[in-house]
PDB file of N, CA and C in Angstrom:
ATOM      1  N   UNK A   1      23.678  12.439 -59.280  1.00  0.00           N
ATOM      2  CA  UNK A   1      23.876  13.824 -59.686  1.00  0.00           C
ATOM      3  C   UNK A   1      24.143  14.683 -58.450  1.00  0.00           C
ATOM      4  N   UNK A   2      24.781  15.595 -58.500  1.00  0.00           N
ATOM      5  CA  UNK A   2      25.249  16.929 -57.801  1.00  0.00           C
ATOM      6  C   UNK A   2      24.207  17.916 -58.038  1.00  0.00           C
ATOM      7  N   UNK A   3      24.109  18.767 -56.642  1.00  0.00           N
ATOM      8  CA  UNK A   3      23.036  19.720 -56.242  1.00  0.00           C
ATOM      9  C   UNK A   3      23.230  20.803 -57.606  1.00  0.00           C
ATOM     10  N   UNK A   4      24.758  21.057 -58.078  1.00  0.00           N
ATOM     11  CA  UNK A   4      24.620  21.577 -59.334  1.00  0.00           C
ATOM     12  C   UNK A   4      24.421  21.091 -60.552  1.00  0.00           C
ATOM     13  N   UNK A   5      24.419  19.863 -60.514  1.00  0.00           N
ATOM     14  CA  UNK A   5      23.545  19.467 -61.647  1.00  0.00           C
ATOM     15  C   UNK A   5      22.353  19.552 -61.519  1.00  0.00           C
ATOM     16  N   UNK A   6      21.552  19.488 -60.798  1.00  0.00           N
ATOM     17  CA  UNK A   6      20.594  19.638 -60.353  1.00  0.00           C
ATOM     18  C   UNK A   6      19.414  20.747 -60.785  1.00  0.00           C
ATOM     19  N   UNK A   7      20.240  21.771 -60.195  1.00  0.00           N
ATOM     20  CA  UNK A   7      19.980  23.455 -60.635  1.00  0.00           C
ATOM     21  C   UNK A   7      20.247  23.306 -62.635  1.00  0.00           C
ATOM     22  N   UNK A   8      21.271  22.491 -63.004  1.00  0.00           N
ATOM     23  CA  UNK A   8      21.279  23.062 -64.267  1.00  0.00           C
ATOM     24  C   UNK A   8      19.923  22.285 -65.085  1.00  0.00           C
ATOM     25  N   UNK A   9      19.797  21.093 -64.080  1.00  0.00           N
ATOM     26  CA  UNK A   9      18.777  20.692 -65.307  1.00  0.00           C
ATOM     27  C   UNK A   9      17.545  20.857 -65.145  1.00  0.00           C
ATOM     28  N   UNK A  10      17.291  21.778 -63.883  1.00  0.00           N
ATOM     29  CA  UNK A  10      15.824  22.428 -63.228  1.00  0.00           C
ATOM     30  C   UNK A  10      15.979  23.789 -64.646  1.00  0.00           C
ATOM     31  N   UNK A  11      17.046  24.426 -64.376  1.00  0.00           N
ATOM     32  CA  UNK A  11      17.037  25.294 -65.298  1.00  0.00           C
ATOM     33  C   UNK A  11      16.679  25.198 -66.751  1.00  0.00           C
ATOM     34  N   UNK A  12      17.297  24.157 -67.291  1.00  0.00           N
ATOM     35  CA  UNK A  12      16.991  23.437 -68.553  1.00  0.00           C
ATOM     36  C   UNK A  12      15.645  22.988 -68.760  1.00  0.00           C
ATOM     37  N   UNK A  13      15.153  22.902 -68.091  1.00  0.00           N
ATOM     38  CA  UNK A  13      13.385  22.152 -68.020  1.00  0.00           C
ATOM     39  C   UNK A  13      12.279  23.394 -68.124  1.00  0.00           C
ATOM     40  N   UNK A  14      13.128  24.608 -67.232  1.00  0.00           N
ATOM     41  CA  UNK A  14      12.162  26.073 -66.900  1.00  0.00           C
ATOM     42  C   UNK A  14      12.272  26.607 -68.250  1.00  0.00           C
ATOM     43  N   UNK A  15      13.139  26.472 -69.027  1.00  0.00           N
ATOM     44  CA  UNK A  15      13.485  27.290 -70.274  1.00  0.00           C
ATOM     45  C   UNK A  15      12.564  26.838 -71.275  1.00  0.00           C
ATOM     46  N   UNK A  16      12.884  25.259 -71.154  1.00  0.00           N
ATOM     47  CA  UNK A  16      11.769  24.653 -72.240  1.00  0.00           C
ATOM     48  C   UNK A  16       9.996  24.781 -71.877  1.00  0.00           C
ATOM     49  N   UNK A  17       9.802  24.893 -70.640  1.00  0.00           N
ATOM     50  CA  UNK A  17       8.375  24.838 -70.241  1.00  0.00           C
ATOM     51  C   UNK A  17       8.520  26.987 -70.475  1.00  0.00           C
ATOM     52  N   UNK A  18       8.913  27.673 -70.668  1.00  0.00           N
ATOM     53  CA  UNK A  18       8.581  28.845 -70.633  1.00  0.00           C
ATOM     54  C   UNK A  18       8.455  29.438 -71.980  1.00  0.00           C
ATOM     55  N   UNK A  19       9.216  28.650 -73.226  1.00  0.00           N
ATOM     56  CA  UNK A  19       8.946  28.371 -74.256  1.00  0.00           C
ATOM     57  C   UNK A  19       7.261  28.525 -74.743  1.00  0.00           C
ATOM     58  N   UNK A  20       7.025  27.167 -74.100  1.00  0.00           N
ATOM     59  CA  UNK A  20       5.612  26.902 -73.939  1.00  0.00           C
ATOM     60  C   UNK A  20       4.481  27.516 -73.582  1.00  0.00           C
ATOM     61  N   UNK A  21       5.144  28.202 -72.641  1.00  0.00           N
ATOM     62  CA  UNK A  21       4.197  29.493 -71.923  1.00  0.00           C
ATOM     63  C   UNK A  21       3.830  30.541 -72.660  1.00  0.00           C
ATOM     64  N   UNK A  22       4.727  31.234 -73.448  1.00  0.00           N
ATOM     65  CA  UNK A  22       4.342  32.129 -74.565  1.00  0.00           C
ATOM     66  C   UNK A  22       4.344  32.088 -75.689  1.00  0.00           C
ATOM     67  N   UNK A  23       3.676  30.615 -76.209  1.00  0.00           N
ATOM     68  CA  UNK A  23       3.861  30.516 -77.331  1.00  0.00           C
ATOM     69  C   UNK A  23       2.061  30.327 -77.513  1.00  0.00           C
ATOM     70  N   UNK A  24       1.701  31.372 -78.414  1.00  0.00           N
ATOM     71  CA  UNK A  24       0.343  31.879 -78.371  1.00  0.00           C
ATOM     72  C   UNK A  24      -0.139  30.522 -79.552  1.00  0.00           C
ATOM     73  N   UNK A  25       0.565  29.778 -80.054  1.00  0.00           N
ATOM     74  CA  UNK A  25      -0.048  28.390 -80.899  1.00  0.00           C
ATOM     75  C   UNK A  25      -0.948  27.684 -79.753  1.00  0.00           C
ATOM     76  N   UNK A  26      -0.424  27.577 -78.545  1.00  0.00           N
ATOM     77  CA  UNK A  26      -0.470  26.426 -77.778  1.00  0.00           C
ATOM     78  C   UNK A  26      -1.963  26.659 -76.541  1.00  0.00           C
ATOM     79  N   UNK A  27      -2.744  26.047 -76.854  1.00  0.00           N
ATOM     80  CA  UNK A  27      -3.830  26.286 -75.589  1.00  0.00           C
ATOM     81  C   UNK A  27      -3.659  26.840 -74.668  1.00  0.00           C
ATOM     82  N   UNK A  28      -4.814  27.350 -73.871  1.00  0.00           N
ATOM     83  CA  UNK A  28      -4.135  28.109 -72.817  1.00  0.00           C
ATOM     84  C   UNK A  28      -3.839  27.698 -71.606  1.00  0.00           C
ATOM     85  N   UNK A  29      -5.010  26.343 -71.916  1.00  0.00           N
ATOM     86  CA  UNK A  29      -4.864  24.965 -70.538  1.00  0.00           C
ATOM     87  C   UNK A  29      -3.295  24.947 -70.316  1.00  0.00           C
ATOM     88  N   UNK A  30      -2.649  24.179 -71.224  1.00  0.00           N
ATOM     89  CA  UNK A  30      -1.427  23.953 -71.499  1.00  0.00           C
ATOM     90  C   UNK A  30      -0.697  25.027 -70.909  1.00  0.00           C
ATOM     91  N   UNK A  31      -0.661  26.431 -71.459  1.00  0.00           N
ATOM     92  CA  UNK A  31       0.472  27.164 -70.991  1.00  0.00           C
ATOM     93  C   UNK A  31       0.133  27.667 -69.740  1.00  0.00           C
ATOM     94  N   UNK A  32      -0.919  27.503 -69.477  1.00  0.00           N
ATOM     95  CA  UNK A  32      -1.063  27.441 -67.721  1.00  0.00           C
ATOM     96  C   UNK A  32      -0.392  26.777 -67.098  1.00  0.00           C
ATOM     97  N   UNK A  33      -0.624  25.676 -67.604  1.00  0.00           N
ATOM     98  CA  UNK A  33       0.410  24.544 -66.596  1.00  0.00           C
ATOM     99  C   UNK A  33       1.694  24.437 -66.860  1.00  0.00           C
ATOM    100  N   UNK A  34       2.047  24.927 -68.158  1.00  0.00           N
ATOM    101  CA  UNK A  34       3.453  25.200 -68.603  1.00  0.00           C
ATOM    102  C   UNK A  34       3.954  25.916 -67.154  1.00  0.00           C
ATOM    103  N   UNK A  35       3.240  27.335 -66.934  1.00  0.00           N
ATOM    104  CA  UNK A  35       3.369  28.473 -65.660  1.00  0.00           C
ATOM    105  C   UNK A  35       3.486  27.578 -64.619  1.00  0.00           C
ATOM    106  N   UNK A  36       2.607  26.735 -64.089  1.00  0.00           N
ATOM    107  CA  UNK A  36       2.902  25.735 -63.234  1.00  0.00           C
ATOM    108  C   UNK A  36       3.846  25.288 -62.380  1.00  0.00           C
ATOM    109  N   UNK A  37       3.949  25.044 -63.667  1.00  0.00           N
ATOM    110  CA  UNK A  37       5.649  23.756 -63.697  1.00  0.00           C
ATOM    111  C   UNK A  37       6.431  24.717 -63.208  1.00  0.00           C
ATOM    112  N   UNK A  38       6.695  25.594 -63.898  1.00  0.00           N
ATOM    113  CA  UNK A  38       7.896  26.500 -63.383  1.00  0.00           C
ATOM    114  C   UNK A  38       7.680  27.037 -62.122  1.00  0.00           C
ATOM    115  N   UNK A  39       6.691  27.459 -62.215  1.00  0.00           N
ATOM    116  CA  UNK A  39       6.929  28.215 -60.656  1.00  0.00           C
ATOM    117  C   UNK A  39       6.936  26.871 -59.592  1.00  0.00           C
ATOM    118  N   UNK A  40       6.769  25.637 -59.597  1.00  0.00           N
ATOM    119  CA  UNK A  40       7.099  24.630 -58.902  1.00  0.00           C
ATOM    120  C   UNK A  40       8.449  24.598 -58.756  1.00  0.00           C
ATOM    121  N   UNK A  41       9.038  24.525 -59.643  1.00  0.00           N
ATOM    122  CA  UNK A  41      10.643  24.524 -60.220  1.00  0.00           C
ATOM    123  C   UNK A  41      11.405  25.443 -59.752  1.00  0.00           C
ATOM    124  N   UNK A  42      10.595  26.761 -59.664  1.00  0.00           N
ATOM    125  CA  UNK A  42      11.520  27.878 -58.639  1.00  0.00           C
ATOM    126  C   UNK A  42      10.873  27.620 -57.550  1.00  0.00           C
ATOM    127  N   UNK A  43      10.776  27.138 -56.484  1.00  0.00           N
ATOM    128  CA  UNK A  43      10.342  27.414 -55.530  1.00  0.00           C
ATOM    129  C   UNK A  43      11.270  26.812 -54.580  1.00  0.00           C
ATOM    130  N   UNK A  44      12.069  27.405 -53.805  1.00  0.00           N
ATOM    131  CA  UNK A  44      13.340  27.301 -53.848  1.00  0.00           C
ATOM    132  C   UNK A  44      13.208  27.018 -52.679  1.00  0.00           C
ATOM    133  N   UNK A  45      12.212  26.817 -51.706  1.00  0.00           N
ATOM    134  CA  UNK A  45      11.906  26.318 -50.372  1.00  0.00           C
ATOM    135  C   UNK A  45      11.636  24.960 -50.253  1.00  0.00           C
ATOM    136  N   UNK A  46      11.459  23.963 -51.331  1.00  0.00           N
ATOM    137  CA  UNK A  46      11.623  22.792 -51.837  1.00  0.00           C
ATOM    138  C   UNK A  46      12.502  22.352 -51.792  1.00  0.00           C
ATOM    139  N   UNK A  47      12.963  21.024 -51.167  1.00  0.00           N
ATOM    140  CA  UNK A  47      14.324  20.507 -52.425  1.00  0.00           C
ATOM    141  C   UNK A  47      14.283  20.253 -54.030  1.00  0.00           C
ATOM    142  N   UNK A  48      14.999  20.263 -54.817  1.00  0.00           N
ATOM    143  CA  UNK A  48      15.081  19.208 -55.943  1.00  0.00           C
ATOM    144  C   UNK A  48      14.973  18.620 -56.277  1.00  0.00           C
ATOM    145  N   UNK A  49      14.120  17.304 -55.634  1.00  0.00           N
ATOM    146  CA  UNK A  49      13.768  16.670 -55.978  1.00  0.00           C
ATOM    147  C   UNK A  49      11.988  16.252 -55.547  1.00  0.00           C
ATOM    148  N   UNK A  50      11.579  17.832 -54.774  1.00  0.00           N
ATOM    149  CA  UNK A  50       9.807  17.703 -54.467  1.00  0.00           C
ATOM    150  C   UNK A  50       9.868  18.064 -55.529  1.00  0.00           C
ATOM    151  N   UNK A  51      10.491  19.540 -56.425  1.00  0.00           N
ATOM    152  CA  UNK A  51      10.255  20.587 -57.172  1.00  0.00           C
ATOM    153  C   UNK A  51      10.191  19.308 -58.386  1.00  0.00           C
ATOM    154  N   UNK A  52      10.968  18.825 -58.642  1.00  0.00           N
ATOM    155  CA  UNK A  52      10.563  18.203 -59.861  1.00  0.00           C
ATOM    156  C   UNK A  52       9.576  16.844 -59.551  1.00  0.00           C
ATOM    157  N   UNK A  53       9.402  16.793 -58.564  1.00  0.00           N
ATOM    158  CA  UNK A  53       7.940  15.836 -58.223  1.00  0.00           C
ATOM    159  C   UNK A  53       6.655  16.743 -58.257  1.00  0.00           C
ATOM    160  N   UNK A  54       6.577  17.760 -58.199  1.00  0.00           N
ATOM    161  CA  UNK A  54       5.375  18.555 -58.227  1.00  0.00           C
ATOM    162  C   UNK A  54       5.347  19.595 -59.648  1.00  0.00           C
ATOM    163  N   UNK A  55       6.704  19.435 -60.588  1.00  0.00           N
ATOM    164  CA  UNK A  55       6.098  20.111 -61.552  1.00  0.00           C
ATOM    165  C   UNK A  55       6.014  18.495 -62.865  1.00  0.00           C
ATOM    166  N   UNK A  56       6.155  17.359 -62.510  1.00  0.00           N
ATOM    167  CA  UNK A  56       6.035  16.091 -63.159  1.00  0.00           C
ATOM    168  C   UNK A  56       4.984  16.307 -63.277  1.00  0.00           C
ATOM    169  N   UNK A  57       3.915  15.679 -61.890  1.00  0.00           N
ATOM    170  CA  UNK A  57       2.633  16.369 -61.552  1.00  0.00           C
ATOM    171  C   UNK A  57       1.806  16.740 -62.272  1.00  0.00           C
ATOM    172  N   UNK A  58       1.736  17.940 -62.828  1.00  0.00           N
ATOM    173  CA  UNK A  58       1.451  19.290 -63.185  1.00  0.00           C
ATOM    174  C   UNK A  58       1.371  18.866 -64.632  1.00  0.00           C
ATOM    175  N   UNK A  59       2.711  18.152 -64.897  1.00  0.00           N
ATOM    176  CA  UNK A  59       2.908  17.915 -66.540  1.00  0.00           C
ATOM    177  C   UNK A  59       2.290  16.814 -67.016  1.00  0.00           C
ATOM    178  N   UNK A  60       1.911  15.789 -66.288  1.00  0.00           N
ATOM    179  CA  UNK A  60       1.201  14.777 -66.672  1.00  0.00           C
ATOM    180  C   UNK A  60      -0.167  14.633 -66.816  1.00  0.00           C
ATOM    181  N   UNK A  61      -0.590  16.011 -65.938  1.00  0.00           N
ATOM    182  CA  UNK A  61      -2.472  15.920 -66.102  1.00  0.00           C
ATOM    183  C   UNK A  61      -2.522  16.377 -67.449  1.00  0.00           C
ATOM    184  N   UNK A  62      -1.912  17.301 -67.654  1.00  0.00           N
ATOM    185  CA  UNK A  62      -1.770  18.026 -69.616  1.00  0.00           C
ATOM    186  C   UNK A  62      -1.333  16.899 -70.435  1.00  0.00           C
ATOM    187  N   UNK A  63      -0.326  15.822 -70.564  1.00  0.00           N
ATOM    188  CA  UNK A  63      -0.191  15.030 -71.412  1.00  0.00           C
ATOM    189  C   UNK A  63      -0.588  14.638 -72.672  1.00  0.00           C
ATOM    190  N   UNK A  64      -2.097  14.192 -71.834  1.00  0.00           N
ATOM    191  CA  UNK A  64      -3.102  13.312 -72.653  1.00  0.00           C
ATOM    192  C   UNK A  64      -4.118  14.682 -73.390  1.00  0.00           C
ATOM    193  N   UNK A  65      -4.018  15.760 -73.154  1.00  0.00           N
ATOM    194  CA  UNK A  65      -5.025  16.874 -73.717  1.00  0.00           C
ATOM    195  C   UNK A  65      -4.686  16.176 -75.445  1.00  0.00           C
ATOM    196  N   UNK A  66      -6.323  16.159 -75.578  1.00  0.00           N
ATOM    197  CA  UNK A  66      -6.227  16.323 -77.437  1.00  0.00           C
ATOM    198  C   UNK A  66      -5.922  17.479 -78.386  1.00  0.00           C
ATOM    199  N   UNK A  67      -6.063  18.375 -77.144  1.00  0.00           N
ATOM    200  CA  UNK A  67      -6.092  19.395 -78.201  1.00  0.00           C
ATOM    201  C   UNK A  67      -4.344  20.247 -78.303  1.00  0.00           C
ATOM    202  N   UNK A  68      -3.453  19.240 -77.391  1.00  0.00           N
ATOM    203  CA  UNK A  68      -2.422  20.119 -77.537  1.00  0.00           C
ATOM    204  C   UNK A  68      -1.391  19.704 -78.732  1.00  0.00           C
ATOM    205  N   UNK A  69      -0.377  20.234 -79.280  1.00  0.00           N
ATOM    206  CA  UNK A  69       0.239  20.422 -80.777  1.00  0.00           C
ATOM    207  C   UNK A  69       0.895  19.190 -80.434  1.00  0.00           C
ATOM    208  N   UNK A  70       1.396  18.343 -81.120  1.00  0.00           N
ATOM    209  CA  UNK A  70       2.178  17.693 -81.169  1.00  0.00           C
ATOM    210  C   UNK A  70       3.961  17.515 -80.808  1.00  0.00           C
ATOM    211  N   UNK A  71       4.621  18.995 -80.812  1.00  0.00           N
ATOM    212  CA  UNK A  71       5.641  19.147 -80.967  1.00  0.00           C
ATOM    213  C   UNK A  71       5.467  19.704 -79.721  1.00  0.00           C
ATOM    214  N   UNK A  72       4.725  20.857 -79.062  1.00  0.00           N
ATOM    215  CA  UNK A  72       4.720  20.507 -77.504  1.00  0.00           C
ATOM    216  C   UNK A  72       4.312  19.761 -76.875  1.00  0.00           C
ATOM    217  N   UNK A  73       3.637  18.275 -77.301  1.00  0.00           N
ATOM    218  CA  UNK A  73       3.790  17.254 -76.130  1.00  0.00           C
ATOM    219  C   UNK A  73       5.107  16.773 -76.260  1.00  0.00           C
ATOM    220  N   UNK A  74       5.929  16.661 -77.421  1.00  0.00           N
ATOM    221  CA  UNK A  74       7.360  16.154 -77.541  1.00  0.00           C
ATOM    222  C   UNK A  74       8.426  16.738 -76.301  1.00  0.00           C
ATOM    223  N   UNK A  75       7.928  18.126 -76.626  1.00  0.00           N
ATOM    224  CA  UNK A  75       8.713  19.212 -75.904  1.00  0.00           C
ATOM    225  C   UNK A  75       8.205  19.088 -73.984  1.00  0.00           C
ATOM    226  N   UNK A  76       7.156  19.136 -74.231  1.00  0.00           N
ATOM    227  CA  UNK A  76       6.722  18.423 -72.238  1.00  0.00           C
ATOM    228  C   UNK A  76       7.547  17.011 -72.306  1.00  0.00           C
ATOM    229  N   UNK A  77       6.987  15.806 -72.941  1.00  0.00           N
ATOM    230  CA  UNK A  77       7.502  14.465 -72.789  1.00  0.00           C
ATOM    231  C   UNK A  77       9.262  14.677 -72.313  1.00  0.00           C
ATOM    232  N   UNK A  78       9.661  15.608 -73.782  1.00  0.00           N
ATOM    233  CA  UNK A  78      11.295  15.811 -72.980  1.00  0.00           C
ATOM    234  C   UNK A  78      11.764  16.608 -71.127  1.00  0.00           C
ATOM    235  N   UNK A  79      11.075  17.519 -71.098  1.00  0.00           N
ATOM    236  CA  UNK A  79      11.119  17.944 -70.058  1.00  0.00           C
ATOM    237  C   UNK A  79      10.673  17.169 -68.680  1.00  0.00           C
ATOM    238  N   UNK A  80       9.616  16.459 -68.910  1.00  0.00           N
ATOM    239  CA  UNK A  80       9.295  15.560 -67.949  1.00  0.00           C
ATOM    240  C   UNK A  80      10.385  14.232 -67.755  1.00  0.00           C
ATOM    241  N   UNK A  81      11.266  13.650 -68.759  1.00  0.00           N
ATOM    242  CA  UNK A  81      12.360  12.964 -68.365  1.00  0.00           C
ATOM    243  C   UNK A  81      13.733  13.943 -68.221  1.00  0.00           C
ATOM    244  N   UNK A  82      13.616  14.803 -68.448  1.00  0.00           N
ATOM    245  CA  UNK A  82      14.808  15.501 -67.526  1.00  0.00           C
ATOM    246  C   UNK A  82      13.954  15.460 -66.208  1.00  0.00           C
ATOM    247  N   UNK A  83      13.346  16.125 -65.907  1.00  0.00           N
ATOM    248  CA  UNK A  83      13.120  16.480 -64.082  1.00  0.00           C
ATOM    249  C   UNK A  83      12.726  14.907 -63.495  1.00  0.00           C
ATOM    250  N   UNK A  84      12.612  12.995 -64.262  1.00  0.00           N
ATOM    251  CA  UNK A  84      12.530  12.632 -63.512  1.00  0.00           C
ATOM    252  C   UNK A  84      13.841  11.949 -62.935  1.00  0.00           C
ATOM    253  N   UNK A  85      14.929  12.584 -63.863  1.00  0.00           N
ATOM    254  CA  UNK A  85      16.306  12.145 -63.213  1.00  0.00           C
ATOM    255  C   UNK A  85      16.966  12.534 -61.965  1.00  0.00           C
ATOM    256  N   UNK A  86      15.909  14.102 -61.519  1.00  0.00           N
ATOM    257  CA  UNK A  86      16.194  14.491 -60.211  1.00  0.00           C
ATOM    258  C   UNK A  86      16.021  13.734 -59.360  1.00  0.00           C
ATOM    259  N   UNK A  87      16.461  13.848 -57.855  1.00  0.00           N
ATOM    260  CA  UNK A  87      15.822  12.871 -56.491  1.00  0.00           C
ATOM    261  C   UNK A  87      16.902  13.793 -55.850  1.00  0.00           C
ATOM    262  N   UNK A  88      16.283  13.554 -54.203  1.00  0.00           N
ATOM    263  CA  UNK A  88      16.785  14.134 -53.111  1.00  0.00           C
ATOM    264  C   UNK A  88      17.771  12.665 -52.365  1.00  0.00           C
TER     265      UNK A  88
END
């Protein structure tokens, strides 16, 4: 992939994890780390491929929560294989 692909599918991942973030169904553990992720994801002093190593991270300690909905672990699970197609 290209540094602009890159950006589009960092972008694509922030949209779906921000989703998450204000969606008042969803624990608050969860949309914490939803916040997380993203601000890992912008942090633009990173390359592209820490940023999506440190908001993977982030997304995998939440995973296993019991208490989160079903359709946002679908929605993390997807986001976490977009950002692990990134690399530097």
């Amino acid at each position: 992939m290209r540094k602009q692909e890159y950006a589009s599918e960092i972008e694509r991942a922030v949209q779906i994890l921000d989703r998450i973030s204000q969606d008042r169904g969803v624990p608050k553990n969860i949309r914490r780390a939803a916040t997380e992720a993203i601000d890992a994801l912008r942090d633009e002093s990173q390359s592209y491929g820490v940023r999506a190593s440190k908001a993977i991270s982030i997304l995998n300690e939440i995973i296993n929560d019991i208490n989160m909905p079903f359709p946002t672990r679908s929605q993390i699970l997807l986001t976490v294989g977009i950002l692990e197609r990134i690399r530097d």
